[in-house]
N, C-alpha and C. Protein backbone atom coordinates (compact mmCIF):
# COMPACT_ATOMS: atom_id res chain seq x y z
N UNK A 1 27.16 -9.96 39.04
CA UNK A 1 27.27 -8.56 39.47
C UNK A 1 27.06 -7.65 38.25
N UNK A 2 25.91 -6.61 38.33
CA UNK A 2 25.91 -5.70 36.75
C UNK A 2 26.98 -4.69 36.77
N UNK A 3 27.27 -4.55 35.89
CA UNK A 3 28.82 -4.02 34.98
C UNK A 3 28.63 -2.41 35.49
N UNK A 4 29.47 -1.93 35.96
CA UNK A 4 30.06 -0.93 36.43
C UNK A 4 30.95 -0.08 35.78
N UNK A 5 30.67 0.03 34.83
CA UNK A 5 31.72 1.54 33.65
C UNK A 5 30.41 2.33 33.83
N UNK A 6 30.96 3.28 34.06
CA UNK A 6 30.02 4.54 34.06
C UNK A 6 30.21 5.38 32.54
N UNK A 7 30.95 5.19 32.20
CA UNK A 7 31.31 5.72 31.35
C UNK A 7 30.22 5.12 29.87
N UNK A 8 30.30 3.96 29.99
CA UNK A 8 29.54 3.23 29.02
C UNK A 8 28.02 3.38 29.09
N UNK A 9 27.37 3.41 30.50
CA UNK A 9 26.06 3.42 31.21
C UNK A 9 25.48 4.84 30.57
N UNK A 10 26.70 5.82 30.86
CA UNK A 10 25.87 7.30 30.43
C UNK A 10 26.15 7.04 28.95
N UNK A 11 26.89 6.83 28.14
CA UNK A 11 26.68 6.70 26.60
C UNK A 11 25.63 5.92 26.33
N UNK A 12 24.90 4.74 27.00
CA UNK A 12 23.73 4.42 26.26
C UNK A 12 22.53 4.99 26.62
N UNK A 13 22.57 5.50 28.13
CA UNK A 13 21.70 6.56 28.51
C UNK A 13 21.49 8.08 27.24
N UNK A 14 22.49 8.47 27.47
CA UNK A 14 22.58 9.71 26.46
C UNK A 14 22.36 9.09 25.07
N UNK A 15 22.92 8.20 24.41
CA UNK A 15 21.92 7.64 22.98
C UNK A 15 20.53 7.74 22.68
N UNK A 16 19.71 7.06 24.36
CA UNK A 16 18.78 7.08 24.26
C UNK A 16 17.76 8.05 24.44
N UNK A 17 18.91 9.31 25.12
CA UNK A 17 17.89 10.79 25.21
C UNK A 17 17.73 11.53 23.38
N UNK A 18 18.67 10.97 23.11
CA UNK A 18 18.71 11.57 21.43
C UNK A 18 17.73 10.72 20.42
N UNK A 19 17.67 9.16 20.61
CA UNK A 19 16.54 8.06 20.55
C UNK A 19 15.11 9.04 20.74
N UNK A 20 14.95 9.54 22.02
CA UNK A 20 13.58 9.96 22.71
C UNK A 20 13.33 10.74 21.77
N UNK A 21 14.26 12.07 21.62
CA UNK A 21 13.82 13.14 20.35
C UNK A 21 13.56 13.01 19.28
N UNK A 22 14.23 12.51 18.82
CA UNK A 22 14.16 12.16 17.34
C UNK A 22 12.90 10.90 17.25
N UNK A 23 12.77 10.05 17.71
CA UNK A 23 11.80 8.72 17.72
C UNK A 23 10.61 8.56 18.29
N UNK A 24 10.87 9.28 19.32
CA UNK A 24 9.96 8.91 20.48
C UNK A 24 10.09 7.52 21.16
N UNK A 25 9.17 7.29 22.27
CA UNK A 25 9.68 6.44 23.18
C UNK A 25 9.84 5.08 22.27
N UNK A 26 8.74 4.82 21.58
CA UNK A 26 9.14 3.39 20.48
C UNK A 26 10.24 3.09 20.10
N UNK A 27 10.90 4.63 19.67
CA UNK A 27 12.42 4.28 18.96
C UNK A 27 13.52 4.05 19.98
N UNK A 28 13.68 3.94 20.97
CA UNK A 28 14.55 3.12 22.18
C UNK A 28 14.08 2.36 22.34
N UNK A 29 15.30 1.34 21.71
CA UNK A 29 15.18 -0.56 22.23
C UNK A 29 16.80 -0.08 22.30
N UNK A 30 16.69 -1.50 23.11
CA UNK A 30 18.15 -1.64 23.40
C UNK A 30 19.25 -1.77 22.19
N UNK A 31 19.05 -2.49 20.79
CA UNK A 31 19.92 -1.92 19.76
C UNK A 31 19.54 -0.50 19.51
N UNK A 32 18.64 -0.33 19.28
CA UNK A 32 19.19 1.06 18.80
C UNK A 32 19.75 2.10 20.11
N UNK A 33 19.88 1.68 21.03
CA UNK A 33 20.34 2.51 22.21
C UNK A 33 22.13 2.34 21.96
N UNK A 34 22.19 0.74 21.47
CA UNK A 34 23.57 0.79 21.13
C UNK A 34 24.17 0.92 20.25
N UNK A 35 23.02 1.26 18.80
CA UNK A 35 24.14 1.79 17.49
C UNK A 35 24.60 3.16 18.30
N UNK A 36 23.37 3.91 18.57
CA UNK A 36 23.47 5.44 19.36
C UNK A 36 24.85 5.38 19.89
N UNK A 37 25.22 4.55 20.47
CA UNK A 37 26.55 4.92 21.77
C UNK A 37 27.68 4.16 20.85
N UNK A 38 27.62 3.17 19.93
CA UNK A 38 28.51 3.26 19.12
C UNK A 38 29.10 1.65 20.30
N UNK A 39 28.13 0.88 20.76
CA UNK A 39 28.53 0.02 21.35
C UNK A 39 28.25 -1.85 20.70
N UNK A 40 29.02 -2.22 21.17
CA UNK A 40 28.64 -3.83 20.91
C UNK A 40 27.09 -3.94 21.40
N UNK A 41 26.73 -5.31 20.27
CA UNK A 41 25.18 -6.11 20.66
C UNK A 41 25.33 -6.74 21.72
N UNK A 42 23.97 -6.56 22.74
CA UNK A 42 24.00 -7.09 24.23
C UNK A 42 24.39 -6.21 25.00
N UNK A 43 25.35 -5.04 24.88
CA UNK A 43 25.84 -4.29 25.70
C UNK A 43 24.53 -3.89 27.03
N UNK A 44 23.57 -3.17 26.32
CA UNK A 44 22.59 -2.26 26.66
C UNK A 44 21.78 -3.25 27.63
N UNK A 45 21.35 -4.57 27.34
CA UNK A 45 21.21 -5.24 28.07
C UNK A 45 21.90 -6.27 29.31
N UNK A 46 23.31 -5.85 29.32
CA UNK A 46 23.99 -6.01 30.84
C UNK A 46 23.23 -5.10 31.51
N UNK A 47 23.47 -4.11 30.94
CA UNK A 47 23.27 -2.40 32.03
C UNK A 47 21.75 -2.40 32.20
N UNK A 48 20.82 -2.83 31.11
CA UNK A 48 19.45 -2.43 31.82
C UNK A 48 18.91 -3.64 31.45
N UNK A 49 18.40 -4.51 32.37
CA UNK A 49 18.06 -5.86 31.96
C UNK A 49 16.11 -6.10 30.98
N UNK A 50 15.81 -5.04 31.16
CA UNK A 50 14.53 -4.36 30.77
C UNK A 50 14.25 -3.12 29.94
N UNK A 51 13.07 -3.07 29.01
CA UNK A 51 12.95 -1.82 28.37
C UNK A 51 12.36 -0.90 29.47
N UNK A 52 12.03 -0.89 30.59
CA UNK A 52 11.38 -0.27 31.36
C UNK A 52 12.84 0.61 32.25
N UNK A 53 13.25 -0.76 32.24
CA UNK A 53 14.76 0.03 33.25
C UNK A 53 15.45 0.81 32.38
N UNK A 54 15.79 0.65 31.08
CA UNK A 54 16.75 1.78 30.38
C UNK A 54 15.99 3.16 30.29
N UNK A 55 14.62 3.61 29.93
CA UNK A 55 13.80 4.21 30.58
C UNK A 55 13.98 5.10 31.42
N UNK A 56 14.31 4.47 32.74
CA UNK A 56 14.44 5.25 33.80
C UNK A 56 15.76 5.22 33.97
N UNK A 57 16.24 4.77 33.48
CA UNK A 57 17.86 5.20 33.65
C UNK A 57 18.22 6.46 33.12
N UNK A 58 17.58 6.44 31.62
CA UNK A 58 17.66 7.96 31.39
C UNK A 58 16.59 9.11 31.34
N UNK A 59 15.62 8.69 32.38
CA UNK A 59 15.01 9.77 33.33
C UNK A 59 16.23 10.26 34.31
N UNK A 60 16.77 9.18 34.80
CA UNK A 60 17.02 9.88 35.82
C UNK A 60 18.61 10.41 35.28
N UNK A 61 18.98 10.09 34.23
CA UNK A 61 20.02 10.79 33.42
C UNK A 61 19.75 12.46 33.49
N UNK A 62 18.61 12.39 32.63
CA UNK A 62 18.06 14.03 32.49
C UNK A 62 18.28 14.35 34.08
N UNK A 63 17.82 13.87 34.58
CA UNK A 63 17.36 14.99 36.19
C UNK A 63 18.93 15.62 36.33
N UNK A 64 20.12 14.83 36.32
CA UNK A 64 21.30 14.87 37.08
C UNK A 64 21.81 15.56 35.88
N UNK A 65 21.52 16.11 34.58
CA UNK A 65 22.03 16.80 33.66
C UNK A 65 21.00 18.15 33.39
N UNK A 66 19.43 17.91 34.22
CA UNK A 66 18.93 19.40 34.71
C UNK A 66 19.88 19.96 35.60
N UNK A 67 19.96 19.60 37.11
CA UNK A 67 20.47 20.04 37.95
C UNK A 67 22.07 20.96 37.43
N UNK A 68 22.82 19.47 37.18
CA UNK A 68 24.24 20.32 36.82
C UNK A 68 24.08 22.03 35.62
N UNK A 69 22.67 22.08 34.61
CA UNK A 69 22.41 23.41 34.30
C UNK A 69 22.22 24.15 35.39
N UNK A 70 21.30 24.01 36.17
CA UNK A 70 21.03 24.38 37.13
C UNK A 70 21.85 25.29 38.03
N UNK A 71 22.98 24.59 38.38
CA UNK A 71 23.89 24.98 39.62
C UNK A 71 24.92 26.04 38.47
N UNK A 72 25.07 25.79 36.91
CA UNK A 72 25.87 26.50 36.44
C UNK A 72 24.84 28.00 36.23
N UNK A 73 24.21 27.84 35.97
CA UNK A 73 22.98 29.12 35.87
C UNK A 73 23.48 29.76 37.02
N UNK A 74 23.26 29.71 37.97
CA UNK A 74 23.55 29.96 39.47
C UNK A 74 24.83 30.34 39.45
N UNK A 75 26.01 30.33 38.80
CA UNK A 75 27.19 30.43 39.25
C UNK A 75 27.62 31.56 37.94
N UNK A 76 26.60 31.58 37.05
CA UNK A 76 27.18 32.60 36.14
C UNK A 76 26.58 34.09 36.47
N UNK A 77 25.51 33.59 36.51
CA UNK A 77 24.58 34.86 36.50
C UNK A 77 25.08 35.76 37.69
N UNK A 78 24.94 37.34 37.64
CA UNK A 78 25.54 38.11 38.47
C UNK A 78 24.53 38.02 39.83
N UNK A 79 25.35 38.28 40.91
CA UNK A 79 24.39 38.00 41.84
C UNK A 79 24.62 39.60 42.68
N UNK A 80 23.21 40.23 43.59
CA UNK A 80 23.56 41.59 44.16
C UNK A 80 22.31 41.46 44.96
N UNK A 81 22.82 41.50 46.13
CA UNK A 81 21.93 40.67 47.33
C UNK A 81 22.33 42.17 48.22
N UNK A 82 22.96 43.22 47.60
CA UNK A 82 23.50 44.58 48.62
C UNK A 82 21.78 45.23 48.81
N UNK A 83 21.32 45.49 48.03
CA UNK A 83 19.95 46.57 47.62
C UNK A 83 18.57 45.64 47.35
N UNK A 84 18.02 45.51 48.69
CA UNK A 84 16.67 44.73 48.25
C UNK A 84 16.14 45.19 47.07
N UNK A 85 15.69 44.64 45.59
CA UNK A 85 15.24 45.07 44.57
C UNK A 85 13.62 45.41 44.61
N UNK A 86 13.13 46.34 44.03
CA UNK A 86 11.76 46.84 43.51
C UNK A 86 10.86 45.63 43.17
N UNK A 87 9.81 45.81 43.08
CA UNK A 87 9.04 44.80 42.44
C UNK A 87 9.32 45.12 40.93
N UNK A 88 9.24 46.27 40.56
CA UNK A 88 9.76 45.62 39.33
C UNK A 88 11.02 45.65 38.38
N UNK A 89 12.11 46.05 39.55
CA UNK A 89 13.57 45.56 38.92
C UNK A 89 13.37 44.18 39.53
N UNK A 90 12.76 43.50 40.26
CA UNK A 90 12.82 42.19 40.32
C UNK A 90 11.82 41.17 39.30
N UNK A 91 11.15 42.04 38.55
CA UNK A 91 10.32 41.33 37.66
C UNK A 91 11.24 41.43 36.49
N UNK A 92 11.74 42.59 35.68
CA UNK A 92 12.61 42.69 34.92
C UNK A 92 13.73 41.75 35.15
N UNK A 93 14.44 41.59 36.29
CA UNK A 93 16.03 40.50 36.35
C UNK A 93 15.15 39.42 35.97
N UNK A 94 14.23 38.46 36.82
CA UNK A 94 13.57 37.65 36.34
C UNK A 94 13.19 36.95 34.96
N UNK A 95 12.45 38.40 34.18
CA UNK A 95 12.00 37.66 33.39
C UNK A 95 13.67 38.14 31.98
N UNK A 96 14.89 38.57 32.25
CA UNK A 96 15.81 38.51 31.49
C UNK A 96 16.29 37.22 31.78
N UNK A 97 16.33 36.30 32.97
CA UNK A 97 16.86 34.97 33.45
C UNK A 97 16.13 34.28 32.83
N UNK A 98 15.00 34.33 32.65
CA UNK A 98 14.15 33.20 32.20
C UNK A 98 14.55 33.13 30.55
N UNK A 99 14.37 34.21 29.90
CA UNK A 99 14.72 34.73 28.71
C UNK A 99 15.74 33.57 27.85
N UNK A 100 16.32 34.13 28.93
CA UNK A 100 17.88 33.53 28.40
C UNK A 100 18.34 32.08 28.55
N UNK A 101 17.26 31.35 29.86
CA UNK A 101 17.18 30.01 30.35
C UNK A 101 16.31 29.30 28.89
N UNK A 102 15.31 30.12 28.75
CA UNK A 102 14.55 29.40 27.27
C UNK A 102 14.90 29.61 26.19
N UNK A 103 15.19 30.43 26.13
CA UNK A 103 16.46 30.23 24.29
C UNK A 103 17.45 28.99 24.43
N UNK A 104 18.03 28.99 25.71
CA UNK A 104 19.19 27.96 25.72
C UNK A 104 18.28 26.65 25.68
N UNK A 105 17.54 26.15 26.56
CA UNK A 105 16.89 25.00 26.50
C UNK A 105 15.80 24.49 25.21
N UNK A 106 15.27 25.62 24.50
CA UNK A 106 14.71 25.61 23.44
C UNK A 106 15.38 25.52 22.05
N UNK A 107 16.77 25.64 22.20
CA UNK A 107 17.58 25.52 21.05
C UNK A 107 19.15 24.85 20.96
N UNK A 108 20.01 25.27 22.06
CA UNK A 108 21.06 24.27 22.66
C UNK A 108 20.68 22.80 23.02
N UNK A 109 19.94 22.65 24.21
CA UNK A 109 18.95 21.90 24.92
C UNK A 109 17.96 21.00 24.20
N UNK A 110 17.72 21.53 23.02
CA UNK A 110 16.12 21.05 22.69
C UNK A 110 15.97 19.67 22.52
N UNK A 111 16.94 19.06 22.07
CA UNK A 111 17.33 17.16 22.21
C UNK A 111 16.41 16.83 23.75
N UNK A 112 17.71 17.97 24.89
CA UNK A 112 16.87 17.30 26.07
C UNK A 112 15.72 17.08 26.62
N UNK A 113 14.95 18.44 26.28
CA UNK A 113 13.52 18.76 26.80
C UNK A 113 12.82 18.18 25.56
N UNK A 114 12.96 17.86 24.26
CA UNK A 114 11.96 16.67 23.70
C UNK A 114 12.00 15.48 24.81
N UNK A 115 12.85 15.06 25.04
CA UNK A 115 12.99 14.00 25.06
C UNK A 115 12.08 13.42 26.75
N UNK A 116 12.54 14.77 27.22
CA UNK A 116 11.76 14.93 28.59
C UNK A 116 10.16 15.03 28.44
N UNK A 117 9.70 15.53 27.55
CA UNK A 117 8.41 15.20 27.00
C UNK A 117 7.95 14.19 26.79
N UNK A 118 8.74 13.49 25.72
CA UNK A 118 8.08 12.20 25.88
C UNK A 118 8.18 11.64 27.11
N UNK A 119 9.32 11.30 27.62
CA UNK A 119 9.38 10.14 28.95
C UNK A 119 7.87 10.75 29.84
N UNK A 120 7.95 11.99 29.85
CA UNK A 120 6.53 12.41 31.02
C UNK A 120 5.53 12.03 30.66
N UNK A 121 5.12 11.92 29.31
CA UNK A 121 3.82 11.30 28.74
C UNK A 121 4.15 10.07 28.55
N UNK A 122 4.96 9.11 28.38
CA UNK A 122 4.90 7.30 29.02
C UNK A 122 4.86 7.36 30.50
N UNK A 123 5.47 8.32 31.03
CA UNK A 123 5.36 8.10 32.89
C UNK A 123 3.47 7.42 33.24
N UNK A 124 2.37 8.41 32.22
CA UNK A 124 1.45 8.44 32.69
C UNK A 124 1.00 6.69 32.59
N UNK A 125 1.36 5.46 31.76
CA UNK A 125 1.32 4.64 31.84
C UNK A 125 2.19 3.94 32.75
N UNK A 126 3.83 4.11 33.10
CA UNK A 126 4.55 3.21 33.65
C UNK A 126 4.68 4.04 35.18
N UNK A 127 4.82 3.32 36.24
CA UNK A 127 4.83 3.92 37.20
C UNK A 127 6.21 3.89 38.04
N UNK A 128 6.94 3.15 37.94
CA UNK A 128 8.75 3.48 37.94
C UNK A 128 8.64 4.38 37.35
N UNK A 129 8.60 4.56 35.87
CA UNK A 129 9.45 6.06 34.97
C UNK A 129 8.55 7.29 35.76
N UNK A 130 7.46 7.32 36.30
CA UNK A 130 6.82 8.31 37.01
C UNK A 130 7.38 9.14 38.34
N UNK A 131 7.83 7.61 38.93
CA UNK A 131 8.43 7.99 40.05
C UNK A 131 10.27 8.30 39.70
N UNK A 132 10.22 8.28 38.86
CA UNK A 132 11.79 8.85 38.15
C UNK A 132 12.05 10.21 38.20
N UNK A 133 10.58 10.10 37.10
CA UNK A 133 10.54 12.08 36.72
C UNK A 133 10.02 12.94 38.09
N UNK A 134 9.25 12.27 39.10
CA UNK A 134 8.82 13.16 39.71
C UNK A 134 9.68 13.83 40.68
N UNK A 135 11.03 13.32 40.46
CA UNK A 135 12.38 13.96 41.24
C UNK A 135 12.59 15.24 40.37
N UNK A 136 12.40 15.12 39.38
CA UNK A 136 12.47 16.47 38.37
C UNK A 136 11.48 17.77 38.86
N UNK A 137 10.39 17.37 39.02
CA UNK A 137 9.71 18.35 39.38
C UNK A 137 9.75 18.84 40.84
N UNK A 138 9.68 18.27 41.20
CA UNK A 138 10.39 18.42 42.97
C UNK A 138 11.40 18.84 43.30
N UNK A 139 12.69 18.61 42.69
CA UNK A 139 14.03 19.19 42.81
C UNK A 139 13.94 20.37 42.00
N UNK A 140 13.19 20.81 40.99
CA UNK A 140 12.96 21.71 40.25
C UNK A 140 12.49 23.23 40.98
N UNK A 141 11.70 22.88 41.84
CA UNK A 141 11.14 23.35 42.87
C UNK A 141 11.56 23.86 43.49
N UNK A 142 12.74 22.78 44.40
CA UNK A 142 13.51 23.39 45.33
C UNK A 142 14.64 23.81 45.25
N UNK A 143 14.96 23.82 44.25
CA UNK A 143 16.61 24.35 43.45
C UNK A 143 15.98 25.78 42.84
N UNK A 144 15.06 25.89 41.79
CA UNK A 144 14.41 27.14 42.01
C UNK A 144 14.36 28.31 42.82
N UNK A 145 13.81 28.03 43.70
CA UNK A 145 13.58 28.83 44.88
C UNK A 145 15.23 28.84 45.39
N UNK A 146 16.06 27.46 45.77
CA UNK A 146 17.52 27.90 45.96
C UNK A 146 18.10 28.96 45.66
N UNK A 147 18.13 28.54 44.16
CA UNK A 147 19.34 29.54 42.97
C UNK A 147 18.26 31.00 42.92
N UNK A 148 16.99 31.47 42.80
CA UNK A 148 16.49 32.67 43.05
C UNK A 148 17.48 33.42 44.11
N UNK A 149 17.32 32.42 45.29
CA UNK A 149 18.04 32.84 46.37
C UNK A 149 19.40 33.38 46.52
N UNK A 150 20.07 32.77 46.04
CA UNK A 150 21.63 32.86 45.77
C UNK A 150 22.04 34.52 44.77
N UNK A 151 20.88 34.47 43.92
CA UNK A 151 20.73 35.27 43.22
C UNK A 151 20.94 36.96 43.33
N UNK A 152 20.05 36.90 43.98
CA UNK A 152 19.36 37.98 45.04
C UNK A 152 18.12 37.94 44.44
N UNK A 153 17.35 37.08 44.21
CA UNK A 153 15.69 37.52 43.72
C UNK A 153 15.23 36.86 44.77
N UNK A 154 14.72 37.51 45.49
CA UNK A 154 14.04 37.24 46.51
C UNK A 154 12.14 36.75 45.94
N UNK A 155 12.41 35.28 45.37
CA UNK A 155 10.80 35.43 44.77
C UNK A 155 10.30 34.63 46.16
N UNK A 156 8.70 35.07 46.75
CA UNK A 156 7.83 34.44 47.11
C UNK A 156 8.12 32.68 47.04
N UNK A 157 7.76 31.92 48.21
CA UNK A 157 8.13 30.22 47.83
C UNK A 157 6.65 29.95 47.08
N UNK A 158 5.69 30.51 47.68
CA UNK A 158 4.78 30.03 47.28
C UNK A 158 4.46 30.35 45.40
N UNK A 159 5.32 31.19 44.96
CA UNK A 159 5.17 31.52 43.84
C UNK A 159 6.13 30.73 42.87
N UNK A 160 7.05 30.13 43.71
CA UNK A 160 7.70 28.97 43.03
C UNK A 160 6.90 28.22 42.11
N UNK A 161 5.73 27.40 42.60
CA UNK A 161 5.80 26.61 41.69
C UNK A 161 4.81 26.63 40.58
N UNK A 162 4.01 28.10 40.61
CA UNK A 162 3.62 28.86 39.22
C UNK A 162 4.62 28.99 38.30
N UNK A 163 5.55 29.08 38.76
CA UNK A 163 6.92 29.89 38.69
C UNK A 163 7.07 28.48 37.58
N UNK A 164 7.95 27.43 38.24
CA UNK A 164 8.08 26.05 37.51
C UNK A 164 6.84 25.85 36.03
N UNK A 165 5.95 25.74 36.78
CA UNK A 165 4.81 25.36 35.66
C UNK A 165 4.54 26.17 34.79
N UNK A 166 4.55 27.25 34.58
CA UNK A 166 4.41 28.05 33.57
C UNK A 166 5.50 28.20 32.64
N UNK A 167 6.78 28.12 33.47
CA UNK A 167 7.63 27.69 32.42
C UNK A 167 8.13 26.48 31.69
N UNK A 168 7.19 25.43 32.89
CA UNK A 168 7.39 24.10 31.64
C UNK A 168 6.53 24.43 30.85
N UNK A 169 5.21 25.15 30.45
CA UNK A 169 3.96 25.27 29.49
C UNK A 169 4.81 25.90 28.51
N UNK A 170 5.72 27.04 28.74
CA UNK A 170 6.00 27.41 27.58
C UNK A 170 7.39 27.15 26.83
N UNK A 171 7.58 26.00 27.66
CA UNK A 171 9.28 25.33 26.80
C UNK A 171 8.62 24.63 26.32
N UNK A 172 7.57 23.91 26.47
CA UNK A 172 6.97 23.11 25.70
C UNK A 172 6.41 23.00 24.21
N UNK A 173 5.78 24.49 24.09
CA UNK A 173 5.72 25.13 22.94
C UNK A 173 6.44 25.29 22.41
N UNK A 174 8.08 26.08 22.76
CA UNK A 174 9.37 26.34 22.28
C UNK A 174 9.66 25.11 21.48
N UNK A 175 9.56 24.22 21.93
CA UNK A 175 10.73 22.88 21.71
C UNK A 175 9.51 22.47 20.71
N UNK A 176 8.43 22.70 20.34
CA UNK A 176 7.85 21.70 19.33
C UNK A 176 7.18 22.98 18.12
N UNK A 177 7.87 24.42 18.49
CA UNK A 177 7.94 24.95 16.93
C UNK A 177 9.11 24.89 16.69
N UNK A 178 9.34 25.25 15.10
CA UNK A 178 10.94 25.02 14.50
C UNK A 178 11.65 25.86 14.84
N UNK A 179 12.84 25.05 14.96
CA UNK A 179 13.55 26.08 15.52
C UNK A 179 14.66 27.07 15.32
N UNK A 180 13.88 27.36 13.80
CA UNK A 180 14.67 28.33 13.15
C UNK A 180 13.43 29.42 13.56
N UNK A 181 12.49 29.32 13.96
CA UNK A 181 11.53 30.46 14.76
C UNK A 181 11.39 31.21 15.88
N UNK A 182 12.55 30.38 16.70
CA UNK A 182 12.92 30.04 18.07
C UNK A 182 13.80 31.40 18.12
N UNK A 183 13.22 32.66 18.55
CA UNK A 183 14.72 33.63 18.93
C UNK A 183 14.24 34.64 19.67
N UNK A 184 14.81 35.68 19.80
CA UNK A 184 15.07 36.85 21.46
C UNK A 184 13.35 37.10 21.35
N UNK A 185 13.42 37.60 20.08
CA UNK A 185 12.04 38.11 20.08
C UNK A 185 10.73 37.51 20.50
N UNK A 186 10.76 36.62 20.28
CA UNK A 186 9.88 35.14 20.63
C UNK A 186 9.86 34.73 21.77
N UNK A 187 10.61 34.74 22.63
CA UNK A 187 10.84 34.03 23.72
C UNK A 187 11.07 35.30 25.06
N UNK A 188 11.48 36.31 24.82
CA UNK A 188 10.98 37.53 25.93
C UNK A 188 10.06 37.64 26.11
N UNK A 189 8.62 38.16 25.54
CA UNK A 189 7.38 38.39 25.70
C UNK A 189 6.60 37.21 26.37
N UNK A 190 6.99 35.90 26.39
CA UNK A 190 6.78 34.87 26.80
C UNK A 190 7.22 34.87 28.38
N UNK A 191 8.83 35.35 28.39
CA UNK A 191 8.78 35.40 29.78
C UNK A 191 8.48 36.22 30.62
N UNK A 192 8.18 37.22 30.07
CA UNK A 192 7.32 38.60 30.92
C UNK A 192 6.34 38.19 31.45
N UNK A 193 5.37 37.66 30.75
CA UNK A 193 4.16 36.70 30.86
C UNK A 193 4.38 35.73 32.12
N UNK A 194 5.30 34.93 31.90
CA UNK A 194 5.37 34.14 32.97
C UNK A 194 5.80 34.59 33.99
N UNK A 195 6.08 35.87 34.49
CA UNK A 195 6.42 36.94 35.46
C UNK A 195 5.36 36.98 36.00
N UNK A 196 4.51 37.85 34.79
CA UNK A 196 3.07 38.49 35.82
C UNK A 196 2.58 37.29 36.10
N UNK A 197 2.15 36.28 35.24
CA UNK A 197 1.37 35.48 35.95
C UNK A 197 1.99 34.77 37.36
N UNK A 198 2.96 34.52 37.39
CA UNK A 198 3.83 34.27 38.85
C UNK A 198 3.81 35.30 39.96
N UNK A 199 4.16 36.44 39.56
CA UNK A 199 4.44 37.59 40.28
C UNK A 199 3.44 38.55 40.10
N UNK A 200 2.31 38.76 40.35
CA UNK A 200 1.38 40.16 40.09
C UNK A 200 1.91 40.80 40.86
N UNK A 201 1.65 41.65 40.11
CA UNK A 201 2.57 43.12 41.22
C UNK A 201 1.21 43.51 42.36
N UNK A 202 1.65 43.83 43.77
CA UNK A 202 0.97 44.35 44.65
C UNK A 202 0.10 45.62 44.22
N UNK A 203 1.25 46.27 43.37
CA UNK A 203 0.35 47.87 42.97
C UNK A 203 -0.62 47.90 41.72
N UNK A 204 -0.51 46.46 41.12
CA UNK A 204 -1.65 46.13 40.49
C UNK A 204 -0.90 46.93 39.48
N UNK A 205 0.38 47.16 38.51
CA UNK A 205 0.77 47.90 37.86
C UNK A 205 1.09 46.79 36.76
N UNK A 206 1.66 46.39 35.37
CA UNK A 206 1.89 45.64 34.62
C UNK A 206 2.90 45.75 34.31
N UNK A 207 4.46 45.09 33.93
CA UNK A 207 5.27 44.77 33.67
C UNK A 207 5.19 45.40 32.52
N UNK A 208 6.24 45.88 31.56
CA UNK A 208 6.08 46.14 30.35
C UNK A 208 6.90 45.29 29.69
């Protein structure tokens, strides 16, 4: 029967999201997944009997540690669903959410979303870790469009998933300059951008 501490499972998982950043996918093997967690030799291999399975174990680590950002984003941010908003007090709330979503993930975060980089570029060879991540982008999607909702930003569905992709293009960038470069200034103008291009305004007017 495989070993059941959860507790232990996410410490070599989470070793190996810090492994991903720092190493890249080469640098997760199962010892070094367990100096990371600070565990006995062999451990890593009860829990994932394969380098392919530890892998997707912490793919699917990340997804369930996107989401839980996710639902807290959603629960902080002020929500005012009284006054349907303007197109562009709804481009403005927007692109201050995003703002503030990519500083955090570009500099709190940035362990995670390296690390999510790499696993997406081995996905394109392994096809388990593919079908791991592609819960990420899919739930990404529809939690998106959710928490907009909850929000009061009433965005377009179909603009969702410009919406998604443009902001993985530019965390992507975030997370691989330094990130002592990484700040307000840098990362607003970016999400304005990913506004209009998501959201063109009907009146054909430009965001400032």
């Amino acid at each position: 029967m495989p070993p059941t501490n959860p507790a232990r499972r996410q410490a070599l998982t989470d070793g190996a999201i810090d492994l991903l950043a720092a190493s890249g996918v080469h640098g997760v093997t199962h010892r070094a997944v367990e100096n990371a967690a600070a565990l006995p030799p062999g451990t890593a291999s009860n829990y994932f009997p394969s380098r392919e399975a530890l892998l997707v174990a912490t793919a699917r680590r990340i997804v369930e540690l996107h989401h839980a950002d996710m639902d807290r984003t959603a629960r902080h941010h002020h929500t005012d669903t009284a006054t349907p908003p303007t197109h562009a007090s709804l481009a403005d709330r927007l692109a201050a959410l995003l703002t503030d979503a990519l500083l955090t993930a570009a500099t709190t975060l940035r362990t995670r979303y390296r690390a999510i980089y790499e696993l997406q570029l081995e996905a394109v060879r392994r096809p388990a870790l593919a079908s791991a991540l592609a819960g990420l982008q899919d739930s990404s999607i529809g939690l998106t469009a959710d928490h907009h909702g909850a929000l009061g930003l009433p965005i377009p569905a179909e603009a969702v998933p410009t919406l998604v992709t443009l902001y993985g293009g530019a965390l992507f960038v975030l997370v691989t300059t330094p990130v002592d470069l990484v700040n307000r200034q840098l990362v607003e103008p970016l999400a304005r951008a990913i506004v209009r291009g998501a959201l063109p305004d009907p009146g054909g007017s430009t965001t400032q």
